[in-house]
C-alpha atoms as a PDB file:
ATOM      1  CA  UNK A   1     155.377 190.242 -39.366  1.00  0.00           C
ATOM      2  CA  UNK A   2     155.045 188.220 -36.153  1.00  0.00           C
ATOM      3  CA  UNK A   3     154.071 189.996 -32.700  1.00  0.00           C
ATOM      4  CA  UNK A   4     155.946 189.411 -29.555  1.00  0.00           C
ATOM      5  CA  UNK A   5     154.049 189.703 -26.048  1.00  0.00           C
ATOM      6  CA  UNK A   6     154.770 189.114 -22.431  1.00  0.00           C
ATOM      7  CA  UNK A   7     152.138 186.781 -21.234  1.00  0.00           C
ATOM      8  CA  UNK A   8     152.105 185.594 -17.177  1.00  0.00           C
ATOM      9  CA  UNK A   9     156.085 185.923 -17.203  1.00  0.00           C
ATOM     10  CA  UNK A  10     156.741 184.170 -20.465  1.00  0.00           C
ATOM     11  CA  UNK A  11     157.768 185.937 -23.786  1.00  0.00           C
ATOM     12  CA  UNK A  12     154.879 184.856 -26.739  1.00  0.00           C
ATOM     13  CA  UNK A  13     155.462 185.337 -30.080  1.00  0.00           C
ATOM     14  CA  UNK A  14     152.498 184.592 -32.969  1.00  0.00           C
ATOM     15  CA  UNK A  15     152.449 184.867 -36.655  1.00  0.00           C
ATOM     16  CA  UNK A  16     149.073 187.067 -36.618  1.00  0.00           C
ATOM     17  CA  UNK A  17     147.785 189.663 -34.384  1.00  0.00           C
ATOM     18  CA  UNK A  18     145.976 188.778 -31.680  1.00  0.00           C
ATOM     19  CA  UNK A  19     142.382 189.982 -31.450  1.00  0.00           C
ATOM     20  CA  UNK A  20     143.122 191.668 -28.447  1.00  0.00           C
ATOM     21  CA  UNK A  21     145.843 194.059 -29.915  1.00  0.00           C
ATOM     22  CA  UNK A  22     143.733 196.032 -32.206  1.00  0.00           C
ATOM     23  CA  UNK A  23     141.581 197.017 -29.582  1.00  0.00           C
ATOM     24  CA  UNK A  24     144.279 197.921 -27.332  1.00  0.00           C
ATOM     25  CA  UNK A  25     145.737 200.152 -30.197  1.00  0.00           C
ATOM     26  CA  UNK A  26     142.096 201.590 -31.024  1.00  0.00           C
ATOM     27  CA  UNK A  27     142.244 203.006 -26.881  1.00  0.00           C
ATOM     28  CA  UNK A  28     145.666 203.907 -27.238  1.00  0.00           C
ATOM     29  CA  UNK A  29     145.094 206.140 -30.430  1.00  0.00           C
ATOM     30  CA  UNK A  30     142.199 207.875 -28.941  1.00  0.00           C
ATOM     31  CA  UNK A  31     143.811 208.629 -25.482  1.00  0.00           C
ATOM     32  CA  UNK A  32     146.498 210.083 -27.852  1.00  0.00           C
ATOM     33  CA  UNK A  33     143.814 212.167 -29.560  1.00  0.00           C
ATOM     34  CA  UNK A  34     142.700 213.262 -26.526  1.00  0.00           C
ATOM     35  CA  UNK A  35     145.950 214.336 -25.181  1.00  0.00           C
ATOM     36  CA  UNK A  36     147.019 215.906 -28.825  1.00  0.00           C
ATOM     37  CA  UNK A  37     143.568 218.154 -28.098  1.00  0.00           C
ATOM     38  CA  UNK A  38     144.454 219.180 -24.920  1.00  0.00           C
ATOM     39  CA  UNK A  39     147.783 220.247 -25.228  1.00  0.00           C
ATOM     40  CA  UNK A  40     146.334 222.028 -28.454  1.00  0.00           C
ATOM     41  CA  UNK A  41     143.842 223.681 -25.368  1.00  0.00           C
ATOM     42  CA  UNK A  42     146.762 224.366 -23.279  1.00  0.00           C
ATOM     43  CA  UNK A  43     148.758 225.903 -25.573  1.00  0.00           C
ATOM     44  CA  UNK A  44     145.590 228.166 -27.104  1.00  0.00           C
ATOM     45  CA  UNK A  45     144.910 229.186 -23.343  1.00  0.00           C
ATOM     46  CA  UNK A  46     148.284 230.470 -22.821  1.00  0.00           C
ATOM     47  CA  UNK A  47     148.436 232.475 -25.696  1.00  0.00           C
ATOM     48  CA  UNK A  48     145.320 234.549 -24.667  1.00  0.00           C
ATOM     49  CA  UNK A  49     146.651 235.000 -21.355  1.00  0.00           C
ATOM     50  CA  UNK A  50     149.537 236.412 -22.563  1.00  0.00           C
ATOM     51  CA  UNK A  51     147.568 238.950 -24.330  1.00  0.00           C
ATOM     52  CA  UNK A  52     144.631 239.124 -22.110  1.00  0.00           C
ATOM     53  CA  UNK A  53     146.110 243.027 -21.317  1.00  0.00           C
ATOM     54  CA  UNK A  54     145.068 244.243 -24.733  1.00  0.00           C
ATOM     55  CA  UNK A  55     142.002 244.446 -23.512  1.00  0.00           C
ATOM     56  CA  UNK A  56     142.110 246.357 -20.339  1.00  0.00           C
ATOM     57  CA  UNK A  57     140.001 249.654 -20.352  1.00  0.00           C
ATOM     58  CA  UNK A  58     143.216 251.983 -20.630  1.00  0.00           C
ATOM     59  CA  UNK A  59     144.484 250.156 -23.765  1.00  0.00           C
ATOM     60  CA  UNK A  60     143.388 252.318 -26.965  1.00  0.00           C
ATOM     61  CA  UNK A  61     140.760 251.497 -28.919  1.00  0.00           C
ATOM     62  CA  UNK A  62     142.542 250.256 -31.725  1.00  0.00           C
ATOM     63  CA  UNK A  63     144.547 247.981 -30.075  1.00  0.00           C
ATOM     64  CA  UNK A  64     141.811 246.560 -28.344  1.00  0.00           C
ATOM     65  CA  UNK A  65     140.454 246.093 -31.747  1.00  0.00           C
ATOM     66  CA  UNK A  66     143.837 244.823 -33.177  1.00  0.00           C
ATOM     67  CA  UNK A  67     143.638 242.036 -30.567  1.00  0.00           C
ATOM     68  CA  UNK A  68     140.132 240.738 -30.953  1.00  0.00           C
ATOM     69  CA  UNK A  69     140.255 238.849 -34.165  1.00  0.00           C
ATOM     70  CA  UNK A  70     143.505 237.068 -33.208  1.00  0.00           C
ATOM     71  CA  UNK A  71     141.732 236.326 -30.073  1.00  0.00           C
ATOM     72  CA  UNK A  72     138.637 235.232 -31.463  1.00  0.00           C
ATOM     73  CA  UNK A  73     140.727 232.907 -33.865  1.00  0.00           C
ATOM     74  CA  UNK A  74     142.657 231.673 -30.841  1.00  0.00           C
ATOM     75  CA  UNK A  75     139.011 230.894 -29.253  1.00  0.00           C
ATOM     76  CA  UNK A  76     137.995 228.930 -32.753  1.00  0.00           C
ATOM     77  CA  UNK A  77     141.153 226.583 -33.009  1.00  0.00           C
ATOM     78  CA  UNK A  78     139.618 223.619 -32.003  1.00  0.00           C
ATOM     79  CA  UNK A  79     137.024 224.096 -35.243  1.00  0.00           C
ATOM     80  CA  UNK A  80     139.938 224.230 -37.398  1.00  0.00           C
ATOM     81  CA  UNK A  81     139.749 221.979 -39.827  1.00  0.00           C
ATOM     82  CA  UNK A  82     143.165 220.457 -38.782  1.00  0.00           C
ATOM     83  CA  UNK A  83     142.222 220.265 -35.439  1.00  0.00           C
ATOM     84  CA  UNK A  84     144.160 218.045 -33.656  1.00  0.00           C
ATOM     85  CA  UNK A  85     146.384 217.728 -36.016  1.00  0.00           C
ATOM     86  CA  UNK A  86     147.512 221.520 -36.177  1.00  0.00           C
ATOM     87  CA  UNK A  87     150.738 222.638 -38.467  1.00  0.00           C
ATOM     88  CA  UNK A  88     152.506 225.711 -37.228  1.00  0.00           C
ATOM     89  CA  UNK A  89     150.915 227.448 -40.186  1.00  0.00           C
ATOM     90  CA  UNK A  90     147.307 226.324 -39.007  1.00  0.00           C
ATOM     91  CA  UNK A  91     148.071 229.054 -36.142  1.00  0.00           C
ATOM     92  CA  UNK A  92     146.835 232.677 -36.353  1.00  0.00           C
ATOM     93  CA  UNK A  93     149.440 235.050 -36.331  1.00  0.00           C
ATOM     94  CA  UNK A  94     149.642 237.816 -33.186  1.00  0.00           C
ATOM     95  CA  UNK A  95     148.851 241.648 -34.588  1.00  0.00           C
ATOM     96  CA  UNK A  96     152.336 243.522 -34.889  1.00  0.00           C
END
């Protein structure tokens, strides 16, 4: 496998990879980590807003309660074991 470069205008092309590439790929794969865990964030903040009204005062009881473990696994998906690598699967599932 040979790896082509732009270098001060001029197209390089070497037989090995240069030194410099694998650290370049080692930033690149943990900025992509990083992003992957905050659109995981994102996402996981969403959801609770969108059921932050299950726990208003005039909601009954047992909804309230309904709501609080899904929430509370919302809170805990960056422990997940997956994390950030989640599945659709890896996602808890809202109360009917």
């Amino acid at each position: 496998m040979s790896y082509t470069y732009i270098d001060d205008g001029k197209i390089v092309t070497l037989d090995t990879k240069p030194d410099w590439a694998s650290d370049h790929e080692e930033e690149v794969a943990a900025e992509a980590i990083k992003i992957k865990e905050q659109l995981i964030r994102d996402r996981r903040n969403g959801l609770l807003g969108l059921c932050d009204w299950t726990q208003n005062s005039d909601v009954p009881e047992e909804t309230r309660t309904k709501w609080l473990t899904y929430r509370q696994a919302l809170r805990d998906i960056t422990k997940h074991e997956n994390f950030p690598d989640l599945k659709e699967e890896n996602w808890p599932t809202e109360p009917s």
